[in-house]
PDB file of N, CA and C in Angstrom:
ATOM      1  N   UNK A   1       2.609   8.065  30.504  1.00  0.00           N
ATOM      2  CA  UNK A   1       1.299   7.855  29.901  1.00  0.00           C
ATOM      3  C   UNK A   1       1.353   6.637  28.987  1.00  0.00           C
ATOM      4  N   UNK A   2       0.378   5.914  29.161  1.00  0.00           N
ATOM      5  CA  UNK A   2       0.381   4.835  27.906  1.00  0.00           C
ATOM      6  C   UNK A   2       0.408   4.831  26.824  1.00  0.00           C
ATOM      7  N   UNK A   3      -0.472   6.103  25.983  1.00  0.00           N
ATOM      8  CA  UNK A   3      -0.717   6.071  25.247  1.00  0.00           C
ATOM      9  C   UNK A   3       0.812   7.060  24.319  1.00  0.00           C
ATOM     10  N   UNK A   4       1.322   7.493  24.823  1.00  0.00           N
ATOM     11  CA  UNK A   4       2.253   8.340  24.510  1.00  0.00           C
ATOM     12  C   UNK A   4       2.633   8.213  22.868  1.00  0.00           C
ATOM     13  N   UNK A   5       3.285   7.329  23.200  1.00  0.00           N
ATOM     14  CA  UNK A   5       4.143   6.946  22.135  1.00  0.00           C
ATOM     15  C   UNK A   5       3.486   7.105  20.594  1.00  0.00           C
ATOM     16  N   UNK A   6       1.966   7.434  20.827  1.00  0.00           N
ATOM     17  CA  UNK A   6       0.986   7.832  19.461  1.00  0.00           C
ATOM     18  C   UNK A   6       0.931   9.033  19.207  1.00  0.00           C
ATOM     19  N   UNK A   7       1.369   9.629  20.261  1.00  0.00           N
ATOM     20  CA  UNK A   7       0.990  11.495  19.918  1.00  0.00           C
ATOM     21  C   UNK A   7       2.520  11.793  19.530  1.00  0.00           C
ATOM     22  N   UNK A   8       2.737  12.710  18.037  1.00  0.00           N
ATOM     23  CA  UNK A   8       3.189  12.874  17.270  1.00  0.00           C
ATOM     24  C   UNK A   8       4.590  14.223  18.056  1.00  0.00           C
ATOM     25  N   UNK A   9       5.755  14.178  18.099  1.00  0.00           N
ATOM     26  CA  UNK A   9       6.271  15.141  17.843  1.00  0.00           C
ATOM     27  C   UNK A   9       5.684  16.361  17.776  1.00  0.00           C
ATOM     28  N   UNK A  10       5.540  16.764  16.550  1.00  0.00           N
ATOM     29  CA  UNK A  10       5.138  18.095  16.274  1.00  0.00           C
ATOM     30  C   UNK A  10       3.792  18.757  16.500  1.00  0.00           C
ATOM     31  N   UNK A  11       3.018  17.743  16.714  1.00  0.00           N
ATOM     32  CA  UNK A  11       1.919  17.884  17.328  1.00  0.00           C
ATOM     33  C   UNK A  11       1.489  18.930  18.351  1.00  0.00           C
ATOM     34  N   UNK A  12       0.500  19.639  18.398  1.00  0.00           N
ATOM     35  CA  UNK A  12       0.602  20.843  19.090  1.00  0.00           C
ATOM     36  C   UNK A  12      -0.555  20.194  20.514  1.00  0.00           C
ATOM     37  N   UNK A  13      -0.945  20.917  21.427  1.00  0.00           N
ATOM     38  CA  UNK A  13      -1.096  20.384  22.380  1.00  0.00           C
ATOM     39  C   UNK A  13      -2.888  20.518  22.207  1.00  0.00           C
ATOM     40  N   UNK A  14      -3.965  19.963  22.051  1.00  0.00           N
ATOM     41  CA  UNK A  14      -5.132  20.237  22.208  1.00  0.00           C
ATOM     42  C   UNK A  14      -5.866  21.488  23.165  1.00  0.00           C
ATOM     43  N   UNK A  15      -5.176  21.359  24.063  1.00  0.00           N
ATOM     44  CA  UNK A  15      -6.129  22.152  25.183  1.00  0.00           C
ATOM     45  C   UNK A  15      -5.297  23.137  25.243  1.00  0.00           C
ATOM     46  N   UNK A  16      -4.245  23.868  24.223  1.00  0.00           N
ATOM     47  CA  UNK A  16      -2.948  24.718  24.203  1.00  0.00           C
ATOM     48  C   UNK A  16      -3.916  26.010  23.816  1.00  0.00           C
ATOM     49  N   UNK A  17      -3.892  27.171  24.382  1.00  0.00           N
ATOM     50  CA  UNK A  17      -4.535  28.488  24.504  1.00  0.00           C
ATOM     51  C   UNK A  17      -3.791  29.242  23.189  1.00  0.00           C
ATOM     52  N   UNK A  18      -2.708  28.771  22.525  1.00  0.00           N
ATOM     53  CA  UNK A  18      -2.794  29.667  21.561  1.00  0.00           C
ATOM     54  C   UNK A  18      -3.176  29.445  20.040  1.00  0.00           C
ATOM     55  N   UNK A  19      -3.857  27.940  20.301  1.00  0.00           N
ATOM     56  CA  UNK A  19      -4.854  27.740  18.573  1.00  0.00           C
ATOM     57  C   UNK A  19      -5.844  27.780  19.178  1.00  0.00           C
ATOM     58  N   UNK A  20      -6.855  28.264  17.652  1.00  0.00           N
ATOM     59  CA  UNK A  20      -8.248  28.254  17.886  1.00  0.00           C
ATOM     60  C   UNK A  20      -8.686  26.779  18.493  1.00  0.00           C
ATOM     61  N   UNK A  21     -10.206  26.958  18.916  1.00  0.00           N
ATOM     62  CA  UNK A  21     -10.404  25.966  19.327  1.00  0.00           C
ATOM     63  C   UNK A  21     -10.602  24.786  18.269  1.00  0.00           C
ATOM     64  N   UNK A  22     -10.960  25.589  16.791  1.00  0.00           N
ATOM     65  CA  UNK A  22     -11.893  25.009  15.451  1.00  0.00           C
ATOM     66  C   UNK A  22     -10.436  24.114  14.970  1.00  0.00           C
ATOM     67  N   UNK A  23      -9.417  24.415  15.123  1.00  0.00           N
ATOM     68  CA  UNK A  23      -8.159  23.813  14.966  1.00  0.00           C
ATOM     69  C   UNK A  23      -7.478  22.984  15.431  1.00  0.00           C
ATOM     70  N   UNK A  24      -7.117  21.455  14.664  1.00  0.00           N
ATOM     71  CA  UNK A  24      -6.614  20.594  15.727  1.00  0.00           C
ATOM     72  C   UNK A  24      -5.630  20.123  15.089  1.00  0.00           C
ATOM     73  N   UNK A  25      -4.010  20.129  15.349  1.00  0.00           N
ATOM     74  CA  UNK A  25      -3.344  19.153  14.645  1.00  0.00           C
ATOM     75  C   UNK A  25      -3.210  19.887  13.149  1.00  0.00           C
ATOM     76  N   UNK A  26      -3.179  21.093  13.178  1.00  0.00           N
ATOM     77  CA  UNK A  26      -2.969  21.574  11.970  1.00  0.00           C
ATOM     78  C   UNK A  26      -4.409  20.843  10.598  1.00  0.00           C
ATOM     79  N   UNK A  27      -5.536  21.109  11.571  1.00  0.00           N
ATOM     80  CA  UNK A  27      -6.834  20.442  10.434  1.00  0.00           C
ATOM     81  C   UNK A  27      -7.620  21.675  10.853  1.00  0.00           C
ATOM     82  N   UNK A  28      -8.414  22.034  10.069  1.00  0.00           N
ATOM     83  CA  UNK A  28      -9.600  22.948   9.805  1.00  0.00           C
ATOM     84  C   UNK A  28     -10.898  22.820  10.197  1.00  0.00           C
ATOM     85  N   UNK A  29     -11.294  22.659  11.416  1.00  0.00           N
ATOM     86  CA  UNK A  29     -12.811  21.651  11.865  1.00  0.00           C
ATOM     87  C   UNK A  29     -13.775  23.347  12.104  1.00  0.00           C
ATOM     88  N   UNK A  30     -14.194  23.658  10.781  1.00  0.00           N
ATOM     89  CA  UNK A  30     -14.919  24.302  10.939  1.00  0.00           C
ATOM     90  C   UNK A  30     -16.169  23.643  10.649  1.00  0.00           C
ATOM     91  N   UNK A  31     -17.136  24.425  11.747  1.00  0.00           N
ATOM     92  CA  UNK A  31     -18.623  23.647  12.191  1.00  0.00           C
ATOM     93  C   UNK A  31     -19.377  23.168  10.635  1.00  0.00           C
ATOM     94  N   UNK A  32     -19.632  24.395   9.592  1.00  0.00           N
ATOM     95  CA  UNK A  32     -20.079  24.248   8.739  1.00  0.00           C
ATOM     96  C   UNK A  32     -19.362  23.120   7.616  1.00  0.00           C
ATOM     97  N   UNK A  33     -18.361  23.036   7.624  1.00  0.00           N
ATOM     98  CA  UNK A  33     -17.271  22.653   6.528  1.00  0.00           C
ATOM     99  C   UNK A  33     -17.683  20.547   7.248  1.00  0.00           C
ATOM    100  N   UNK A  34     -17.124  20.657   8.442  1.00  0.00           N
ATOM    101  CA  UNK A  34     -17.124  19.354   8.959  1.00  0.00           C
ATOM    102  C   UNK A  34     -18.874  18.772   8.873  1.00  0.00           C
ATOM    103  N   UNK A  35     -20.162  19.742   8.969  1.00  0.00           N
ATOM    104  CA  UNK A  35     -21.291  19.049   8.734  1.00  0.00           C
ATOM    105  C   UNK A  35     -21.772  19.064   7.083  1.00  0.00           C
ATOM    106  N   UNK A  36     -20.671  19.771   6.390  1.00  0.00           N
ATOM    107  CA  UNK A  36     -21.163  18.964   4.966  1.00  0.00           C
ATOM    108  C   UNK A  36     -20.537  18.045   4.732  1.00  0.00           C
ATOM    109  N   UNK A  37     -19.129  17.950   5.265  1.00  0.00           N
ATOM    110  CA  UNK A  37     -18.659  16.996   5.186  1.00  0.00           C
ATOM    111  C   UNK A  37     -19.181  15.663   5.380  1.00  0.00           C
ATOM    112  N   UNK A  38     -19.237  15.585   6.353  1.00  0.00           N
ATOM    113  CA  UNK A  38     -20.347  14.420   7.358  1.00  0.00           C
ATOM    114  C   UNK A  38     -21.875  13.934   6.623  1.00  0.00           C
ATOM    115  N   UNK A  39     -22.056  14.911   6.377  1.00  0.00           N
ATOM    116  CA  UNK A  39     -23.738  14.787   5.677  1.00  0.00           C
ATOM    117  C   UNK A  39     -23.341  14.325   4.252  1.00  0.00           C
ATOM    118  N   UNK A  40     -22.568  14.953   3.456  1.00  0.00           N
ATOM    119  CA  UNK A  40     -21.973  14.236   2.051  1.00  0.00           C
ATOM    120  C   UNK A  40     -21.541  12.635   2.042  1.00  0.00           C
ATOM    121  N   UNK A  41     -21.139  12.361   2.929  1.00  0.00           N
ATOM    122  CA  UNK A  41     -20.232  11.146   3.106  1.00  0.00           C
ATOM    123  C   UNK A  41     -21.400  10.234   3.390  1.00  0.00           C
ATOM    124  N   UNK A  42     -22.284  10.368   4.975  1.00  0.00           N
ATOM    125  CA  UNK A  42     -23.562  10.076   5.175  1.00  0.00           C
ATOM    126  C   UNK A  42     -24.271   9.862   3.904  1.00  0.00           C
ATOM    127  N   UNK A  43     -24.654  10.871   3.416  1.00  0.00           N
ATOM    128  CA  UNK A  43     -25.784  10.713   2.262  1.00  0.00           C
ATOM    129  C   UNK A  43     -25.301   9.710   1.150  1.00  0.00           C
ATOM    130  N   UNK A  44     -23.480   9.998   1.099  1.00  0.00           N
ATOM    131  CA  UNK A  44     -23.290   8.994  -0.156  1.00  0.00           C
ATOM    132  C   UNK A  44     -23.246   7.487   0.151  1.00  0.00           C
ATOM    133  N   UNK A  45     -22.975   7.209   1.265  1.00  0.00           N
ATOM    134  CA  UNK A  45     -23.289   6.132   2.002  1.00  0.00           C
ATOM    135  C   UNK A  45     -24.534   5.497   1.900  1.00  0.00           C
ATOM    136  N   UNK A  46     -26.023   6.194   1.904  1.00  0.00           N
ATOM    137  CA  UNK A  46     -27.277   5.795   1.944  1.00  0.00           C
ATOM    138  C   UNK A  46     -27.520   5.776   0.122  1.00  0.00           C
ATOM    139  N   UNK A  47     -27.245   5.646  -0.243  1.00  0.00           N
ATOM    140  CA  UNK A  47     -27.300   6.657  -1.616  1.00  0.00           C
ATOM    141  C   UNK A  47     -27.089   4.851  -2.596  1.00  0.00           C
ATOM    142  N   UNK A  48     -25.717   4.697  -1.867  1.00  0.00           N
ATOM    143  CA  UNK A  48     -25.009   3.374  -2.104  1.00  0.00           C
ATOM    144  C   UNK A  48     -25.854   2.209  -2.282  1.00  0.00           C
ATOM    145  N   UNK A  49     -26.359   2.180  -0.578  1.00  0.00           N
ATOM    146  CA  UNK A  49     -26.720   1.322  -0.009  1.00  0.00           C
ATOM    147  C   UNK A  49     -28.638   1.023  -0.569  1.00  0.00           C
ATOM    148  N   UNK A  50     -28.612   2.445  -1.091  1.00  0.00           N
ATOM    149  CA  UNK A  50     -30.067   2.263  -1.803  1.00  0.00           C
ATOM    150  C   UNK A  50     -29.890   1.913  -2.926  1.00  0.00           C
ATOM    151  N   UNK A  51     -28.946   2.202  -3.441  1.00  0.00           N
ATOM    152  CA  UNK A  51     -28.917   1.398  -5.168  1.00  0.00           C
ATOM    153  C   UNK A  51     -28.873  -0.171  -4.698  1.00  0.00           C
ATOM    154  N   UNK A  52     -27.661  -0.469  -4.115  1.00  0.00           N
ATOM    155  CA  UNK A  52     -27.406  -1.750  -4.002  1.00  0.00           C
ATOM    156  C   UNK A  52     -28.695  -2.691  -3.572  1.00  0.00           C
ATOM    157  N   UNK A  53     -29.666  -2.086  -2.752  1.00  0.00           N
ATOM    158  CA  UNK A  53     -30.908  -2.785  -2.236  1.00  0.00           C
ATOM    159  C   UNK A  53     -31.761  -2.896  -3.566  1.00  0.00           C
ATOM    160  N   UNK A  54     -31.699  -2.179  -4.304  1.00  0.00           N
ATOM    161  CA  UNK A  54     -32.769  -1.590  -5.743  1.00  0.00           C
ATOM    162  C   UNK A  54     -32.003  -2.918  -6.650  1.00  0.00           C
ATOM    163  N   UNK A  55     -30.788  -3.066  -6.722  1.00  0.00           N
ATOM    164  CA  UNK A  55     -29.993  -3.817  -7.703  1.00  0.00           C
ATOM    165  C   UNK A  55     -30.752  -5.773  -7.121  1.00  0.00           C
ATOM    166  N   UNK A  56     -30.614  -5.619  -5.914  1.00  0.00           N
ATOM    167  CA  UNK A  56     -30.915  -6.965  -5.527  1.00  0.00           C
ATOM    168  C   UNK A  56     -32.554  -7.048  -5.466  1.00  0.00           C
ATOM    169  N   UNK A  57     -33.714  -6.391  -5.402  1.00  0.00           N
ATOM    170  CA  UNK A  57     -34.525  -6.349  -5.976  1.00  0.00           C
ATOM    171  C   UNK A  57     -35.018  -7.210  -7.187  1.00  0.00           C
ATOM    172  N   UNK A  58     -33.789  -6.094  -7.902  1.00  0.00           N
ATOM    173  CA  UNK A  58     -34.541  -6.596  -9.437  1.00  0.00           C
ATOM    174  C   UNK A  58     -33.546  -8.150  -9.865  1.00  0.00           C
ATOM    175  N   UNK A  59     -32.901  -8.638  -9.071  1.00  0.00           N
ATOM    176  CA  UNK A  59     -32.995  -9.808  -9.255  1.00  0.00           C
ATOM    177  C   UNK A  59     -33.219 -10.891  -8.740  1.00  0.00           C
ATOM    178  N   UNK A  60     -34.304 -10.489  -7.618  1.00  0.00           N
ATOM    179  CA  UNK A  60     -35.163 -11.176  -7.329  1.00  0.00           C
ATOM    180  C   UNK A  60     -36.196 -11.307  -8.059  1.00  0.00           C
ATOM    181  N   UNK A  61     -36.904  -9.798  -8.656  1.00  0.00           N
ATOM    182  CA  UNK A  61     -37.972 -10.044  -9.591  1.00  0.00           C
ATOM    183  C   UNK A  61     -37.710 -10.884 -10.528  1.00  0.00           C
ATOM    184  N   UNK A  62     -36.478 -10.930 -11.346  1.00  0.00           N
ATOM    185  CA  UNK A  62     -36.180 -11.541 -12.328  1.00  0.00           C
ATOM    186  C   UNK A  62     -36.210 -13.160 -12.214  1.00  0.00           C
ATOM    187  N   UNK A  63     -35.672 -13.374 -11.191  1.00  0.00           N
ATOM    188  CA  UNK A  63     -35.613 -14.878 -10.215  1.00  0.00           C
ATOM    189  C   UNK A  63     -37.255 -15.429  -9.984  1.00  0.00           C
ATOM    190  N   UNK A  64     -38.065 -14.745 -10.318  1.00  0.00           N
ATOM    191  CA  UNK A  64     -39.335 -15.290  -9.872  1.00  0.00           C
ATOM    192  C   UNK A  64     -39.466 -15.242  -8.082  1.00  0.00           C
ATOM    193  N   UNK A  65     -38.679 -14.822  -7.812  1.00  0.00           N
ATOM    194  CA  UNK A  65     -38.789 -15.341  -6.033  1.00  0.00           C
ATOM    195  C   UNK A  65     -39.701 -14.111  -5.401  1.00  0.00           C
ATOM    196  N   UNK A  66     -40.353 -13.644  -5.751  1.00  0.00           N
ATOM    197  CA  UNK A  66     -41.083 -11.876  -5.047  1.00  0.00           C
ATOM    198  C   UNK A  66     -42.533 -11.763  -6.052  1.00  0.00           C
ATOM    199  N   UNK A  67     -43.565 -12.522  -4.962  1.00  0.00           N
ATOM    200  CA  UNK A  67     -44.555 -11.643  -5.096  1.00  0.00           C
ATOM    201  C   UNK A  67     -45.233 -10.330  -6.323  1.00  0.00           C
ATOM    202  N   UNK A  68     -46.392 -10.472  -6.744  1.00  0.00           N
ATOM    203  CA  UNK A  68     -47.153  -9.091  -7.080  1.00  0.00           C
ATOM    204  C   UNK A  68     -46.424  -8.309  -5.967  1.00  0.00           C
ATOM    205  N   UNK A  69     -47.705  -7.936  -5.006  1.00  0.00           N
ATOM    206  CA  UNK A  69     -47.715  -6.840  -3.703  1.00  0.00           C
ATOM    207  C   UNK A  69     -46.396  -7.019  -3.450  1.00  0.00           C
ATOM    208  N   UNK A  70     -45.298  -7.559  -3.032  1.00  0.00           N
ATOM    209  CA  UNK A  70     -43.893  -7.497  -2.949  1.00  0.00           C
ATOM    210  C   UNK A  70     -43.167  -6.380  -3.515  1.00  0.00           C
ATOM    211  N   UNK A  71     -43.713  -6.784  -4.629  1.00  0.00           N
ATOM    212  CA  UNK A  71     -42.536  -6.019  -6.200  1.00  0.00           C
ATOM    213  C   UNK A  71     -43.442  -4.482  -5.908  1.00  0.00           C
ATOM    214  N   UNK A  72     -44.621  -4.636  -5.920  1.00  0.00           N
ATOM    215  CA  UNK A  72     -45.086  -3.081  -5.281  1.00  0.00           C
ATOM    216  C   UNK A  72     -45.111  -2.386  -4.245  1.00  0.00           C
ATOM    217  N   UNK A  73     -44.529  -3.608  -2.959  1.00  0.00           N
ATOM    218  CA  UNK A  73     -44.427  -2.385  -2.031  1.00  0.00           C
ATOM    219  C   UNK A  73     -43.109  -2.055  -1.830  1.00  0.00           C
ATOM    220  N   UNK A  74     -42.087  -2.778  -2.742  1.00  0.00           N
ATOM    221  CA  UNK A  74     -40.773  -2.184  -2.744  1.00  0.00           C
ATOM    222  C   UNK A  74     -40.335  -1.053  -4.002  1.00  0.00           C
ATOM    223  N   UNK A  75     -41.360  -1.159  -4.542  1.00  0.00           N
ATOM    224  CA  UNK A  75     -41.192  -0.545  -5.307  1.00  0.00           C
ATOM    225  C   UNK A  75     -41.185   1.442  -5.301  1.00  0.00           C
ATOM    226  N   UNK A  76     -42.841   1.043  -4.611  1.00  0.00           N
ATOM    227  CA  UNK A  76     -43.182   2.570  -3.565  1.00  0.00           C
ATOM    228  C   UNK A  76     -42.220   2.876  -2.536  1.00  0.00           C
ATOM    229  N   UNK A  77     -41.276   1.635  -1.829  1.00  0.00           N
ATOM    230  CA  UNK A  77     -40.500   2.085  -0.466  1.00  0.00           C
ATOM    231  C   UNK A  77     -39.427   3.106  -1.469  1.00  0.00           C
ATOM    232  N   UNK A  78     -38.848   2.236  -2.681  1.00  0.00           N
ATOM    233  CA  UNK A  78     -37.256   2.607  -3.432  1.00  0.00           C
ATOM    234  C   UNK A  78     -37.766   4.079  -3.704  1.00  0.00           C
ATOM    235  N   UNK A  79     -38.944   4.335  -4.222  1.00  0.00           N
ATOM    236  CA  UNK A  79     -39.466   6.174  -4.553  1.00  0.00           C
ATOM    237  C   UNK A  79     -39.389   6.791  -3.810  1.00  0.00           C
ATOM    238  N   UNK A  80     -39.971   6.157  -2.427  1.00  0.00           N
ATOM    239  CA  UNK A  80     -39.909   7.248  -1.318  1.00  0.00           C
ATOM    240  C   UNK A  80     -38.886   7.476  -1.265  1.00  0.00           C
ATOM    241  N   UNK A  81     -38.013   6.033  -0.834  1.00  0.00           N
ATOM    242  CA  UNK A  81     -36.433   6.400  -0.654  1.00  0.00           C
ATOM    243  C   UNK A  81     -35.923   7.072  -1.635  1.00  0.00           C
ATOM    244  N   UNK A  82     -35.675   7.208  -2.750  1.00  0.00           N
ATOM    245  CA  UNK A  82     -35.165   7.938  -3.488  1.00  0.00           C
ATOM    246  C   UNK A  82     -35.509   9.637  -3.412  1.00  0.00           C
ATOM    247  N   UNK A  83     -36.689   9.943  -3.078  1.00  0.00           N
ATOM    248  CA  UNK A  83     -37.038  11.316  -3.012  1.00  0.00           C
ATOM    249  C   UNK A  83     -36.196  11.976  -1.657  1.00  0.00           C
ATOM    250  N   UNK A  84     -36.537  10.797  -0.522  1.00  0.00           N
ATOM    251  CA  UNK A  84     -35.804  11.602   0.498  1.00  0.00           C
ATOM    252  C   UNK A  84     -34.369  11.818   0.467  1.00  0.00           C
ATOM    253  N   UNK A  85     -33.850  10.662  -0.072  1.00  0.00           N
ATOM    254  CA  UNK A  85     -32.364  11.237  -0.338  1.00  0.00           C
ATOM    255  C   UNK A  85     -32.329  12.250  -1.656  1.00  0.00           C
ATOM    256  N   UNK A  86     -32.691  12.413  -2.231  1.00  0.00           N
ATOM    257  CA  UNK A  86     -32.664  13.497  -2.868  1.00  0.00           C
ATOM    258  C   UNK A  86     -33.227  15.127  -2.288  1.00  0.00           C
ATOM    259  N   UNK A  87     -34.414  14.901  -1.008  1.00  0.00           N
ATOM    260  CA  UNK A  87     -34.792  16.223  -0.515  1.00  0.00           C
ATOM    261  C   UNK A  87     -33.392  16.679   0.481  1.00  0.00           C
ATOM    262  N   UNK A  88     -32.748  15.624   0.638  1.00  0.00           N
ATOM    263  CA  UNK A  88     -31.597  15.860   1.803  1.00  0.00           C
ATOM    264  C   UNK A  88     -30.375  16.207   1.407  1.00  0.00           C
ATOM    265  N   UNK A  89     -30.200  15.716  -0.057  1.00  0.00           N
ATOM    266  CA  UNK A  89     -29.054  16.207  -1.165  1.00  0.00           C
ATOM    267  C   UNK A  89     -29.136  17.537  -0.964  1.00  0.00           C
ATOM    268  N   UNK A  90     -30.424  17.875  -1.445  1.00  0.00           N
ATOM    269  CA  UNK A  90     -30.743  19.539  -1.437  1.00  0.00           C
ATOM    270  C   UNK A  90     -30.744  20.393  -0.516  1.00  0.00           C
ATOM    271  N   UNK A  91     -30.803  19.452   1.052  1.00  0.00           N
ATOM    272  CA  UNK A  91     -30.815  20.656   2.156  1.00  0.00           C
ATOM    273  C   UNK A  91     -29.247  20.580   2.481  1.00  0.00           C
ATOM    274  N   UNK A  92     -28.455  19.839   1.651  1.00  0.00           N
ATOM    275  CA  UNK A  92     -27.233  19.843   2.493  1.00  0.00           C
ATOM    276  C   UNK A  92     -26.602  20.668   1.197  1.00  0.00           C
ATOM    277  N   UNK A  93     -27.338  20.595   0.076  1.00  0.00           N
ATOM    278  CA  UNK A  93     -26.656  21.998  -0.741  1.00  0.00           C
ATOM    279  C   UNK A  93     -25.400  20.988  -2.104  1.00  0.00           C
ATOM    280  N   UNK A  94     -25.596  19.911  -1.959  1.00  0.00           N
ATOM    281  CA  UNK A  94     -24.914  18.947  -2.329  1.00  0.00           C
ATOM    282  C   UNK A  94     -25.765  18.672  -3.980  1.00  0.00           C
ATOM    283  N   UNK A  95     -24.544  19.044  -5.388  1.00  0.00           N
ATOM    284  CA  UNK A  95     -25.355  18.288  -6.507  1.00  0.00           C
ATOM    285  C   UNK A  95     -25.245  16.706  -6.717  1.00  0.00           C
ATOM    286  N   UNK A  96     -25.846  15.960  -7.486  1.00  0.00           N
ATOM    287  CA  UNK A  96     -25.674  14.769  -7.981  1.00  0.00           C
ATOM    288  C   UNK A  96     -24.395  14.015  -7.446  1.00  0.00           C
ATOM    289  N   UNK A  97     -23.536  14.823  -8.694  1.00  0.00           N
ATOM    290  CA  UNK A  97     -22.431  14.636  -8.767  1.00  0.00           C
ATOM    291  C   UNK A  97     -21.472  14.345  -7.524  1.00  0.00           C
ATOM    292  N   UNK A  98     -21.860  15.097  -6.842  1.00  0.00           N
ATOM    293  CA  UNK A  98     -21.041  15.494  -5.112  1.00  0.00           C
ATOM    294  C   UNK A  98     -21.433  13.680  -4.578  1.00  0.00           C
ATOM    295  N   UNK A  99     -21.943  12.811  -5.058  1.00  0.00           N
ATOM    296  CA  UNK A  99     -22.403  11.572  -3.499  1.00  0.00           C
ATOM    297  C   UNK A  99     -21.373  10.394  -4.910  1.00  0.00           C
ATOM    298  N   UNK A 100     -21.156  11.205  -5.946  1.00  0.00           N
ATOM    299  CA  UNK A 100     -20.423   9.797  -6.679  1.00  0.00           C
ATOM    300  C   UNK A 100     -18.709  10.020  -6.224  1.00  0.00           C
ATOM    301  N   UNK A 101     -18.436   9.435  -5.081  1.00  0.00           N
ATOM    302  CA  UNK A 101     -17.030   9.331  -4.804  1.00  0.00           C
ATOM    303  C   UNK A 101     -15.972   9.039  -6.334  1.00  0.00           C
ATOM    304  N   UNK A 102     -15.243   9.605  -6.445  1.00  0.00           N
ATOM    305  CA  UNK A 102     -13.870   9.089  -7.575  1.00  0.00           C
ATOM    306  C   UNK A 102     -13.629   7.878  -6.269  1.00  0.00           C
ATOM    307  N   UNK A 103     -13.053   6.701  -6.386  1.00  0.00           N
ATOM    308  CA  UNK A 103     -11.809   6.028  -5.903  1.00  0.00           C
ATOM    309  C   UNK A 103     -11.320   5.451  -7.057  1.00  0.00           C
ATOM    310  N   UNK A 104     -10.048   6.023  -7.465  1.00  0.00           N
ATOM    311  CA  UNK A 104      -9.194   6.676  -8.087  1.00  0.00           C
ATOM    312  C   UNK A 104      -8.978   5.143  -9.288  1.00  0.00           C
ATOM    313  N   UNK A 105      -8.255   3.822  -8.881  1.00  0.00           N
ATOM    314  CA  UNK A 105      -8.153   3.235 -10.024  1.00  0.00           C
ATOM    315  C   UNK A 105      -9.504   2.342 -10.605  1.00  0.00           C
ATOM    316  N   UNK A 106     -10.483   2.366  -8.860  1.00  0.00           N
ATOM    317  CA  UNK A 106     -11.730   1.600  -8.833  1.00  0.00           C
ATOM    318  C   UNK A 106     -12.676   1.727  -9.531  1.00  0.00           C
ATOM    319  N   UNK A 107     -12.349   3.451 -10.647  1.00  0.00           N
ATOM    320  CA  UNK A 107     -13.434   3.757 -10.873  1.00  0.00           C
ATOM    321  C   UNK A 107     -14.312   4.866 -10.084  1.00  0.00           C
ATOM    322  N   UNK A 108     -15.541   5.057 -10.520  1.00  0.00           N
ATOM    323  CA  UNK A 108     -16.658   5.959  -9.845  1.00  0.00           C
ATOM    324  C   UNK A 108     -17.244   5.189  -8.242  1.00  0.00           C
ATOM    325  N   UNK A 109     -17.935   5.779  -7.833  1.00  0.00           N
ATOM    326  CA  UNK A 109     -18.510   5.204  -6.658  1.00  0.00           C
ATOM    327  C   UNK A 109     -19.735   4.160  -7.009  1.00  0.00           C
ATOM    328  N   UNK A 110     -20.245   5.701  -7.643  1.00  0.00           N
ATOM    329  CA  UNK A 110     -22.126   4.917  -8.320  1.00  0.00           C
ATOM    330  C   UNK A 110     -22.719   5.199  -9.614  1.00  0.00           C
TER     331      UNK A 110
END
């Protein structure tokens, strides 16, 4: 096989009948556990990416470069956006706190 030489020793066999199926490689892929996972990571991702859009915003406003109606219809988009990631925080059961990653010497996330 080509790929051989990547699959690990101790490694147990995927399609092997005596682990669960939720089990791979000695990892825990339970359905619920892996879609908060996913949805946490997701959300903190959008979360990011909405501050960072909000941050460059306001220095555009500051820059003079943006419009009245500009500065207001981004303004209404950043609310909406902000509510929906926050209605989605809540359906995934996730507080505040949960979308600010630690990376560890970097500081907080957000």
């Amino acid at each position: 096989m080509p790929f051989e030489h990547f699959k690990s020793n101790n490694q147990a066999d995927v399609n092997s009948d005596t682990k669960p199926a939720a089990s791979v490689g000695g990892l825990n892929l339970e359905s619920d556990d892996l879609k908060n996972g996913l949805g946490r990571l997701v959300l903190t991702l959008v979360k990011l990416l909405h501050e960072l859009l909000e941050r460059q915003a306001l220095r555009r406003m500051d820059a003079g470069s943006l419009q009245d109606d500009e500065i207001e219809r981004l303004g209404l988009a950043f609310m909406k956006q902000a509510e929906e990631i926050d209605r989605l925080r809540k359906e995934f059961g996730l507080e505040v706190e949960d979308l600010n990653l630690d990376l560890g010497p970097l500081g907080r996330l957000l």
